[in-house]
Protein backbone atom coordinates (compact mmCIF):
# COMPACT_ATOMS: atom_id res chain seq x y z
CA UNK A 1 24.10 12.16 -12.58
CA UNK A 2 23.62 10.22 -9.43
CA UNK A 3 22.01 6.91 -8.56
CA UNK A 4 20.28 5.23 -5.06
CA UNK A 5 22.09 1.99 -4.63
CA UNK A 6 21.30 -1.09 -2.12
CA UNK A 7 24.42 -2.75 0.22
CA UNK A 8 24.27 -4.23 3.09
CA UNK A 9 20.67 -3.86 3.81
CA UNK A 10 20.68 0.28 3.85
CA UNK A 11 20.51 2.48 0.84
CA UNK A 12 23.08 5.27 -0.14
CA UNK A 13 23.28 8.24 -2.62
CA UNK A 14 25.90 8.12 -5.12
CA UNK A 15 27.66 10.45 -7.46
CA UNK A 16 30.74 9.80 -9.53
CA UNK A 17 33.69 10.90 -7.38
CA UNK A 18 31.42 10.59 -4.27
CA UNK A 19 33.06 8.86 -0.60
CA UNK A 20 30.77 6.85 0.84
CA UNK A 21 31.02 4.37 4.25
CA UNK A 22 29.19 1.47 3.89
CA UNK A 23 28.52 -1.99 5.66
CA UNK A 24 31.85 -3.59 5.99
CA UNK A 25 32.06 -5.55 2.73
CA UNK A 26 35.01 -8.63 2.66
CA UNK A 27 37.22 -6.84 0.47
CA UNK A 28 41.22 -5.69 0.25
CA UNK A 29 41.73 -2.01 -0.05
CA UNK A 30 42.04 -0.92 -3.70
CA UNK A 31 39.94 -3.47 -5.05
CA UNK A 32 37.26 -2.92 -6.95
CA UNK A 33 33.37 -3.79 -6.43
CA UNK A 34 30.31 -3.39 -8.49
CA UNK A 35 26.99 -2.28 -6.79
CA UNK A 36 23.83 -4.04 -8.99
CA UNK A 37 21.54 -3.29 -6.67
CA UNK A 38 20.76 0.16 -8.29
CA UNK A 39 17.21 1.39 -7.02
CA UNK A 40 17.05 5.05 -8.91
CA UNK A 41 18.99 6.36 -11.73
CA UNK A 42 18.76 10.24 -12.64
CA UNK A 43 21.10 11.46 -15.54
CA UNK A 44 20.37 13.10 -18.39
CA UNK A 45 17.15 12.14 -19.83
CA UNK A 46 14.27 11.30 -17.82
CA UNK A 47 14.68 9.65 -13.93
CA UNK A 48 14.38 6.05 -14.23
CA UNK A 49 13.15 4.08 -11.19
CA UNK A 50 13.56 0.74 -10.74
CA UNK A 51 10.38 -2.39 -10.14
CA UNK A 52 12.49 -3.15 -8.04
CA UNK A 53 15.61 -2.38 -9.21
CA UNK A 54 16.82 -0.32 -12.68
CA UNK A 55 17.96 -3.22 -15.51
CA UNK A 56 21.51 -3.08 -16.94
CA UNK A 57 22.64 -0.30 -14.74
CA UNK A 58 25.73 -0.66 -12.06
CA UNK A 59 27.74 1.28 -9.94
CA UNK A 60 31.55 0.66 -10.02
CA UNK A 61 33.55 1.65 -6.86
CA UNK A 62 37.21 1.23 -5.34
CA UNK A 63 37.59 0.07 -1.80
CA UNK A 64 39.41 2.70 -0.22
CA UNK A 65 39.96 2.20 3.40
CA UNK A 66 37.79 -1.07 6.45
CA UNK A 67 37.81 0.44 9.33
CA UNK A 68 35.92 0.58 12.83
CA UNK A 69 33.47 3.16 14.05
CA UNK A 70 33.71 4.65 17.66
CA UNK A 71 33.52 3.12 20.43
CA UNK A 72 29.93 2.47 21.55
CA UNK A 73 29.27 1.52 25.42
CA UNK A 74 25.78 -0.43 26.40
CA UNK A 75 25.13 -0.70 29.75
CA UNK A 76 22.51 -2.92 31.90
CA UNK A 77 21.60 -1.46 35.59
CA UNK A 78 19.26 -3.50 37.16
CA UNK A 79 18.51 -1.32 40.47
CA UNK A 80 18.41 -2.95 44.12
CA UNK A 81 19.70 -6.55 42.09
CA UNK A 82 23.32 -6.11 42.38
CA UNK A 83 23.64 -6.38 38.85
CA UNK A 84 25.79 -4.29 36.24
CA UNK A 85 26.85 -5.01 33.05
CA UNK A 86 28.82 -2.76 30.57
CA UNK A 87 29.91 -3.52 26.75
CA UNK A 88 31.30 -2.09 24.34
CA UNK A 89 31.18 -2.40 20.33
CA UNK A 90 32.79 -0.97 17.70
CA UNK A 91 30.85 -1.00 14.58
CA UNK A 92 33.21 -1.91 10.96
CA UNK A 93 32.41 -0.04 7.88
CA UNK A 94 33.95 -0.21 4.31
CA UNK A 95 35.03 3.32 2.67
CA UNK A 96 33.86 3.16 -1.05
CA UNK A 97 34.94 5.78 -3.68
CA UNK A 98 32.59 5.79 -6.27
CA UNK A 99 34.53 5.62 -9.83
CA UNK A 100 31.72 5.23 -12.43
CA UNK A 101 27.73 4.84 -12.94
CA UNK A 102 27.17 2.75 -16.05
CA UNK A 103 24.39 2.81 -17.88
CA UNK A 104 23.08 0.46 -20.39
């Protein structure tokens, strides 16, 4: 069984006992979260897709671990302007492990 959930703008594929990183979501580690947005649902009957999303079906996950993405550096050149600028940013993501798909 797995299901196509919505967080954080982006959709991921989830099984039960999947890992999954996700848009940093303001939670403790070891909490637990429920995804509602659930797009897709295939188990053991028929697929059932969602108008837009499936009724009475949620995902239940654990927070596992927030942490940062590597380090990403931007730079602007402009040439024969004297000008140079360099950033960085480090993207944060929430780890999710994916307990349970419940079904209505």
């Amino acid at each position: 069984m797995y299901a196509i959930v919505r967080t954080g703008g982006r959709q991921y594929r989830v099984e039960e006992g999947a890992v999954i990183d996700v848009e940093r979501l303001p939670l403790e580690v070891g909490a637990s979260v429920e995804l509602d947005e659930v797009l897709f649902v295939v188990g053991d009957g028929a697929p059932q897709v969602g108008q837009p999303l499936v009724e009475g079906v949620k995902v239940q996950a654990t927070v596992v671990e927030q942490f940062k993405a590597k380090k990403v550096i931007v730079w602007k050149y402009i040439p024969k302007e004297r000008y140079r600028r360099k950033q960085g940013h480090r993207h944060q993501y929430t780890r999710l492990q994916i307990d349970k798909i419940v079904t209505a």
